[in-house]
PDB file of N, CA and C in Angstrom:
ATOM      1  N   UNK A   1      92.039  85.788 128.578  1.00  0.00           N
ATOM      2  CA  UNK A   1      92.236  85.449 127.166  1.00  0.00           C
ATOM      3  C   UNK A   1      93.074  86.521 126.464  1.00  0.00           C
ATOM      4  N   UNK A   2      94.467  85.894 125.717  1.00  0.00           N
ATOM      5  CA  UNK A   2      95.029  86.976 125.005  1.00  0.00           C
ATOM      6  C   UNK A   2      94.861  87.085 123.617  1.00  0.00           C
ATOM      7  N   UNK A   3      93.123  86.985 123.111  1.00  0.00           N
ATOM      8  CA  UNK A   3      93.235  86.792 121.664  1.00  0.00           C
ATOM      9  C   UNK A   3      93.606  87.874 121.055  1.00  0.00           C
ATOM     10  N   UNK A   4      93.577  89.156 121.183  1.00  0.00           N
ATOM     11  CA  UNK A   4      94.473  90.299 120.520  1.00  0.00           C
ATOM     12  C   UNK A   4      95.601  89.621 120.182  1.00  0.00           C
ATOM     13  N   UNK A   5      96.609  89.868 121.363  1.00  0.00           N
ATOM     14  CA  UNK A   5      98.036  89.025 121.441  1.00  0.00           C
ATOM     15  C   UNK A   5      98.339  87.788 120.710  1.00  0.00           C
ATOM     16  N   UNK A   6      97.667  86.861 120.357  1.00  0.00           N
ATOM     17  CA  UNK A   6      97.727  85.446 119.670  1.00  0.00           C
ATOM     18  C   UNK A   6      97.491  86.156 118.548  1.00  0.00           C
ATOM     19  N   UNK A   7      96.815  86.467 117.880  1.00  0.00           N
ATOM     20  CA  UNK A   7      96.226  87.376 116.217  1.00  0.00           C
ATOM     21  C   UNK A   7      97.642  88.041 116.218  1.00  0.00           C
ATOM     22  N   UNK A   8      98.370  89.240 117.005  1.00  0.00           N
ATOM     23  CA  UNK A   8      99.542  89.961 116.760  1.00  0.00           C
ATOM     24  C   UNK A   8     100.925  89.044 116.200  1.00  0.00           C
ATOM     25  N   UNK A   9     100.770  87.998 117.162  1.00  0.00           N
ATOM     26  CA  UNK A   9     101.829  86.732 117.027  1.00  0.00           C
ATOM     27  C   UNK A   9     101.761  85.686 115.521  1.00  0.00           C
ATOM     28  N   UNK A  10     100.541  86.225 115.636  1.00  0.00           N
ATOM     29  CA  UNK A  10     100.335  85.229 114.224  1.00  0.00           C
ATOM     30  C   UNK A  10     100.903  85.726 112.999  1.00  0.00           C
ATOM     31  N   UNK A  11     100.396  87.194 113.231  1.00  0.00           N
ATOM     32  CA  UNK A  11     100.843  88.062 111.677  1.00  0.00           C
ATOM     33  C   UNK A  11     102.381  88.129 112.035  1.00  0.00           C
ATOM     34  N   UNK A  12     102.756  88.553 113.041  1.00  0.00           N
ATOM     35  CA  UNK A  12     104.601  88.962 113.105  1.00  0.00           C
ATOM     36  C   UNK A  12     105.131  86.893 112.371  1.00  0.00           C
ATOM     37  N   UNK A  13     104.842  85.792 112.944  1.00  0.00           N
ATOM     38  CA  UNK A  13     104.998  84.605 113.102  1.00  0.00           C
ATOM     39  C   UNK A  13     104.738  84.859 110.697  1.00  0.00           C
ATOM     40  N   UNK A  14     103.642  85.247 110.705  1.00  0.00           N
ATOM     41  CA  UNK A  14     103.581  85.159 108.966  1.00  0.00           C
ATOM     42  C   UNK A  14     104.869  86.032 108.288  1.00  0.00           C
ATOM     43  N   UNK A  15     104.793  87.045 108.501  1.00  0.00           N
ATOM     44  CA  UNK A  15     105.844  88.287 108.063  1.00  0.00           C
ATOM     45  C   UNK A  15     107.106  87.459 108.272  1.00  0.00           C
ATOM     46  N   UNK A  16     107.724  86.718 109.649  1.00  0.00           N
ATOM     47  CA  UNK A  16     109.299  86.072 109.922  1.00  0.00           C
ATOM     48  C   UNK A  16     109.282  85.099 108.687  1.00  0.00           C
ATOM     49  N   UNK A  17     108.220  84.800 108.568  1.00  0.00           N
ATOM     50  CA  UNK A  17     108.604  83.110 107.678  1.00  0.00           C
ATOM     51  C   UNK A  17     108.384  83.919 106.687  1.00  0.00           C
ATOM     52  N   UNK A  18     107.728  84.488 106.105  1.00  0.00           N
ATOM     53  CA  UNK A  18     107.745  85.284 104.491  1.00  0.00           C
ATOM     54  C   UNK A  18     109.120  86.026 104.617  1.00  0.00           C
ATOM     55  N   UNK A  19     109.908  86.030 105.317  1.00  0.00           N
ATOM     56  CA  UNK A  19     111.133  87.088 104.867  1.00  0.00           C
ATOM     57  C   UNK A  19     112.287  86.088 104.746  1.00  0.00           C
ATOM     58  N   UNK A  20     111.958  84.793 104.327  1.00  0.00           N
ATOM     59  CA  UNK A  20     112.406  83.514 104.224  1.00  0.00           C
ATOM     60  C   UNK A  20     113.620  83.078 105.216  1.00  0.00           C
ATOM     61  N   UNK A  21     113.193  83.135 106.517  1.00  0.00           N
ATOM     62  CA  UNK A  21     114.252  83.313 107.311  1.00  0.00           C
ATOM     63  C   UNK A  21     113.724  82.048 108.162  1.00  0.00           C
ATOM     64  N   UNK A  22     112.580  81.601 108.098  1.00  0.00           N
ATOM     65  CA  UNK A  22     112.471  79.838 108.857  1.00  0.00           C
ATOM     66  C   UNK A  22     111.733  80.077 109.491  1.00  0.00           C
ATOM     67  N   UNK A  23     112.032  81.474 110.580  1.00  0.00           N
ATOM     68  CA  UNK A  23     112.246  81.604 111.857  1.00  0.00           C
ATOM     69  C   UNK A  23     110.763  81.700 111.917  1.00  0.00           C
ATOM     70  N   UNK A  24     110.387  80.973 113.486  1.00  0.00           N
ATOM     71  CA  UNK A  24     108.386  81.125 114.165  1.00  0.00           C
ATOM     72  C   UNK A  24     108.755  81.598 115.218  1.00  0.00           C
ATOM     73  N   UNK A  25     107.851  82.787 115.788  1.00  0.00           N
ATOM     74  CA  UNK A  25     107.602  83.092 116.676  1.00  0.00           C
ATOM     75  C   UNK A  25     106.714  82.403 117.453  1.00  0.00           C
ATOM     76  N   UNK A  26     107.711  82.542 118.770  1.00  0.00           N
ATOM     77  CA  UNK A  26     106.716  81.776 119.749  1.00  0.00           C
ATOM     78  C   UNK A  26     106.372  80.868 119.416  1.00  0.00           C
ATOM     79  N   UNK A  27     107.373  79.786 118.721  1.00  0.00           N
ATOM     80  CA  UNK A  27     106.661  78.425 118.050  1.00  0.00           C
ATOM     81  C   UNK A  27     108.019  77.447 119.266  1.00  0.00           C
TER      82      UNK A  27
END
């Protein structure tokens, strides 16, 4: 299980889209 890693992805994935750039990580 990489739930650390999924939680890390999530916040970087919040921060890309708040810097109004679209962009998802790992989406």
């Amino acid at each position: 299980m990489n739930i650390k890693t999924q939680q890390i992805e999530n916040k970087i994935s919040i921060i890309l889209n708040s810097d109004g750039r679209g962009y998802k990580y790992g989406q």
